[in-house]
N, C-alpha and C. Protein backbone atom coordinates (compact mmCIF):
# COMPACT_ATOMS: atom_id res chain seq x y z
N UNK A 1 36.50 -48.06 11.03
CA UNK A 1 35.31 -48.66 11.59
C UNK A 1 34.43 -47.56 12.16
N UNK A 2 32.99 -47.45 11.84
CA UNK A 2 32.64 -46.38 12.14
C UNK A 2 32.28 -46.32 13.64
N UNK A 3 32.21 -47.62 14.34
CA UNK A 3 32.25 -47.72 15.84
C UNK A 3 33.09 -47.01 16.72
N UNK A 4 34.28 -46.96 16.02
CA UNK A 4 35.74 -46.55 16.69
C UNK A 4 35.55 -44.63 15.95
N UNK A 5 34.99 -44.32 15.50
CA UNK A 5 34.72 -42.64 15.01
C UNK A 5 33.61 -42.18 15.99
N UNK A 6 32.60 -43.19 16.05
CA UNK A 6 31.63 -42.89 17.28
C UNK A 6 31.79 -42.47 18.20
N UNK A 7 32.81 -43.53 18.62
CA UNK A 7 33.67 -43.68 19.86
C UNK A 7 34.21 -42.19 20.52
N UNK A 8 34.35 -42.04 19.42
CA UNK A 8 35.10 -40.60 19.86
C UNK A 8 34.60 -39.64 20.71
N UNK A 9 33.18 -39.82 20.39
CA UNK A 9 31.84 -39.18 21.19
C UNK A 9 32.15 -38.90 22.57
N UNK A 10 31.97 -40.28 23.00
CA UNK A 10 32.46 -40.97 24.29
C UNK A 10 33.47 -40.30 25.04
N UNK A 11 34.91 -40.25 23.87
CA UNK A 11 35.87 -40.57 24.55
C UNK A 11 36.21 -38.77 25.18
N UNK A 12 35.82 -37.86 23.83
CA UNK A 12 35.99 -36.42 24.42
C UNK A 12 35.50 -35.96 25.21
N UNK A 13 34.34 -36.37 25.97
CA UNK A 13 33.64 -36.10 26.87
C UNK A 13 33.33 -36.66 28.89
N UNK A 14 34.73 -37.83 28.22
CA UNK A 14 34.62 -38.47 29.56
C UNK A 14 36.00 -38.91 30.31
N UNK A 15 35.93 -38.27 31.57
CA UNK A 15 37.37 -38.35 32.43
C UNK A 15 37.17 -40.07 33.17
N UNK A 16 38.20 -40.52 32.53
CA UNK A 16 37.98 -41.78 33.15
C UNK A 16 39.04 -42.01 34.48
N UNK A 17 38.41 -42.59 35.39
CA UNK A 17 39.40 -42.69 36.65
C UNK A 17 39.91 -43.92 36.65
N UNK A 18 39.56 -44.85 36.12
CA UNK A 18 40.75 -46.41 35.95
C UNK A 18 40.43 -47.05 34.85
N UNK A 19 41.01 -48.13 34.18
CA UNK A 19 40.96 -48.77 33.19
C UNK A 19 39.57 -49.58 33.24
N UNK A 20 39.19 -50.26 34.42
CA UNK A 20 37.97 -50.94 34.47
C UNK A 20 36.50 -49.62 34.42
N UNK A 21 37.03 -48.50 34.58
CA UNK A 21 35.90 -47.61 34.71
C UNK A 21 35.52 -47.11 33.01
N UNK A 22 36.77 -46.67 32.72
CA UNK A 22 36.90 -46.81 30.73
C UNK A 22 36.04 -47.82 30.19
N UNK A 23 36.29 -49.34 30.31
CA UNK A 23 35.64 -50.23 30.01
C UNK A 23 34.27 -50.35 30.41
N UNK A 24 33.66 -49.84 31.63
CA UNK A 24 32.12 -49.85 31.79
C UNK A 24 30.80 -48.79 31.12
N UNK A 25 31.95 -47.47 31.17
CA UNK A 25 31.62 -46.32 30.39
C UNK A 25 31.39 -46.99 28.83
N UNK A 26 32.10 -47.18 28.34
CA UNK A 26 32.38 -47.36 27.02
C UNK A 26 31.26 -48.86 26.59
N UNK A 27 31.13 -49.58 27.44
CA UNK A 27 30.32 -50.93 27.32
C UNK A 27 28.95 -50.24 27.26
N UNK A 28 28.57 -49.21 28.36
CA UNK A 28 27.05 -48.51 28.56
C UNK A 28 26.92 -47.68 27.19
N UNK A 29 27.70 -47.30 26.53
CA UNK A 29 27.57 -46.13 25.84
C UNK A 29 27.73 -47.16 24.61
N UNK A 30 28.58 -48.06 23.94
CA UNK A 30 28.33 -48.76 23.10
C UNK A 30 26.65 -49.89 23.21
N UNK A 31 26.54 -49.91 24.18
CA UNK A 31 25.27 -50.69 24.86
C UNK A 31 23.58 -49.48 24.04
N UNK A 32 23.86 -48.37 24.10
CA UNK A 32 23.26 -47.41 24.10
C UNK A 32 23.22 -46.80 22.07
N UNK A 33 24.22 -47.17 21.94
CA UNK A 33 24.66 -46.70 20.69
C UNK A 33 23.77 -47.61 19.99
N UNK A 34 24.38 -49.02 20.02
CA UNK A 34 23.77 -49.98 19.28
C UNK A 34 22.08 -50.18 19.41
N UNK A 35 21.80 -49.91 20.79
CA UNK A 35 20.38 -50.42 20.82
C UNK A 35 19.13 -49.37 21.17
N UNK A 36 19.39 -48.01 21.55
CA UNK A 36 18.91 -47.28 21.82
C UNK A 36 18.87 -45.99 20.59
N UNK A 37 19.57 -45.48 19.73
CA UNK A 37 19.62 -44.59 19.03
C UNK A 37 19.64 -44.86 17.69
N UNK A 38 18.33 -44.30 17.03
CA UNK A 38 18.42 -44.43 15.68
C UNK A 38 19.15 -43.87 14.69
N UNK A 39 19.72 -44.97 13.76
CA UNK A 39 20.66 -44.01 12.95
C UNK A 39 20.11 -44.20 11.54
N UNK A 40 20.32 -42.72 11.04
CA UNK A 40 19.85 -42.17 9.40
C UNK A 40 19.99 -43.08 8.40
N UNK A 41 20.83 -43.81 8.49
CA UNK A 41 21.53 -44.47 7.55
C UNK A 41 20.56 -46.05 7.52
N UNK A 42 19.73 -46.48 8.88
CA UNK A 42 19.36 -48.09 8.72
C UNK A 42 17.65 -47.35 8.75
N UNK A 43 17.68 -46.24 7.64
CA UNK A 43 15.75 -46.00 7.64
C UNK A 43 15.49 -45.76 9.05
N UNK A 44 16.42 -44.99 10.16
CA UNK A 44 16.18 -44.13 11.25
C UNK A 44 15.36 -45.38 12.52
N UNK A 45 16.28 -46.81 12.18
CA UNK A 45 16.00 -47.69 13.27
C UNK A 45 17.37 -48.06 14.03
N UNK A 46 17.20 -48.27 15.12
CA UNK A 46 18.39 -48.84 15.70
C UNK A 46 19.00 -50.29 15.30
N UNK A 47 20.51 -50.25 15.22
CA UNK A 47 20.84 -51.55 14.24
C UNK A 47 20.27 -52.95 14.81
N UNK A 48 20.26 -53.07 15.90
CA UNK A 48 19.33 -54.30 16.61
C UNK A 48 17.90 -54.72 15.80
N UNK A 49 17.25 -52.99 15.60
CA UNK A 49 15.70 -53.49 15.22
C UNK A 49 16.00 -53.81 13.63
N UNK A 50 16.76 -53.13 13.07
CA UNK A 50 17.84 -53.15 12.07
C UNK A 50 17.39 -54.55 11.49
N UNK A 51 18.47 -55.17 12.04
CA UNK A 51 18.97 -56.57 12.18
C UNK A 51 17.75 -57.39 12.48
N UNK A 52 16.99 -57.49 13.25
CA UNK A 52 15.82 -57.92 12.96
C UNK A 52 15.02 -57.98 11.91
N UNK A 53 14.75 -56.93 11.94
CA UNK A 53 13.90 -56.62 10.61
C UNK A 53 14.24 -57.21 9.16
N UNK A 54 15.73 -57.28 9.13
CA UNK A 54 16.05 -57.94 8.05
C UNK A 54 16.33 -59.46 7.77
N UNK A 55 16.28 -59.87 9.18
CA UNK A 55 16.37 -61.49 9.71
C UNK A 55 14.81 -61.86 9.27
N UNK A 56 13.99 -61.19 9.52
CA UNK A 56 12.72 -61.29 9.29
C UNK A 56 12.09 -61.06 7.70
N UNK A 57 12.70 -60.54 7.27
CA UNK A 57 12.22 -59.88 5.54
C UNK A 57 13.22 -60.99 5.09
N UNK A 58 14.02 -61.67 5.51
CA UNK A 58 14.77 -62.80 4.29
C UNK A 58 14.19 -63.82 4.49
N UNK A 59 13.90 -64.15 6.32
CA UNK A 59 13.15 -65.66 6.26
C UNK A 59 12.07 -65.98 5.80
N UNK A 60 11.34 -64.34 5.99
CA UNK A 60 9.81 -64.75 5.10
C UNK A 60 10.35 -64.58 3.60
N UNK A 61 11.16 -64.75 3.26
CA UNK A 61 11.31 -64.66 1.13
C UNK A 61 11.35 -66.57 0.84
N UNK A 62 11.39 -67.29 1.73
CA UNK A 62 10.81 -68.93 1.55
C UNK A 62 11.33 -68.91 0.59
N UNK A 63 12.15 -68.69 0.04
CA UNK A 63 12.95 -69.43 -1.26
C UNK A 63 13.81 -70.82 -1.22
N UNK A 64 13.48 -71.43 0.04
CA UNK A 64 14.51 -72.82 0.05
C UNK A 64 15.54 -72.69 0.44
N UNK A 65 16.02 -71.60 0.02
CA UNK A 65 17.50 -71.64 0.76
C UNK A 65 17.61 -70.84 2.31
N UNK A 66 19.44 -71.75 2.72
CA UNK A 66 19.68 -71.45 3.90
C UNK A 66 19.84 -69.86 4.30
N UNK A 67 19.90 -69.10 5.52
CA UNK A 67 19.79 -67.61 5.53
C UNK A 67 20.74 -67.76 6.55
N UNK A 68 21.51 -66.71 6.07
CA UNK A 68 22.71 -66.32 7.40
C UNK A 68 22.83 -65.08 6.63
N UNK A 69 22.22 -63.97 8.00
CA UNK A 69 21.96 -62.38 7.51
C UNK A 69 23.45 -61.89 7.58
N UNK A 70 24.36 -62.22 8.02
CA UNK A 70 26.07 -61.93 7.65
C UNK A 70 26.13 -60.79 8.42
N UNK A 71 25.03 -60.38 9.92
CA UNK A 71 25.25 -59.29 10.80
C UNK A 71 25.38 -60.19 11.82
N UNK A 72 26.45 -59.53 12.42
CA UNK A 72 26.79 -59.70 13.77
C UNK A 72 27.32 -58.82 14.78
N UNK A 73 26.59 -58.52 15.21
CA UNK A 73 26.92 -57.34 16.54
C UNK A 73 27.51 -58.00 18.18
């Protein structure tokens, strides 16, 4: 999962002092990942605007049928 390779980012760089502190670190920085930093790979948008954008380019294709963009973050 390339979340959990990301992750790694995170994880080499940060002394965590308890399990709930791991989990807030890691929530801000996945928080940050997903919605703040563009990645190369989605045309250099963040997967949120991502995900939008493509929620938006299928509903306007009005072809009748139902749309479920099959992203879920």
């Amino acid at each position: 999962m390339v979340l959990l390779l990301h992750n790694a980012e995170c994880l080499n760089e940060t002394l965590f002092a308890s399990l709930p502190h791991a989990r807030a670190v890691l929530e801000a920085w996945r928080a940050d990942y997903n919605g703040v930093r563009p990645h190369s790979a989605l045309a250099n948008l963040t997967p949120e605007a991502f995900r939008a954008r493509h929620i938006a380019v299928a509903a306007s294709a009005g072809n009748g049928q139902n749309f479920n963009p099959g992203l879920y973050l």
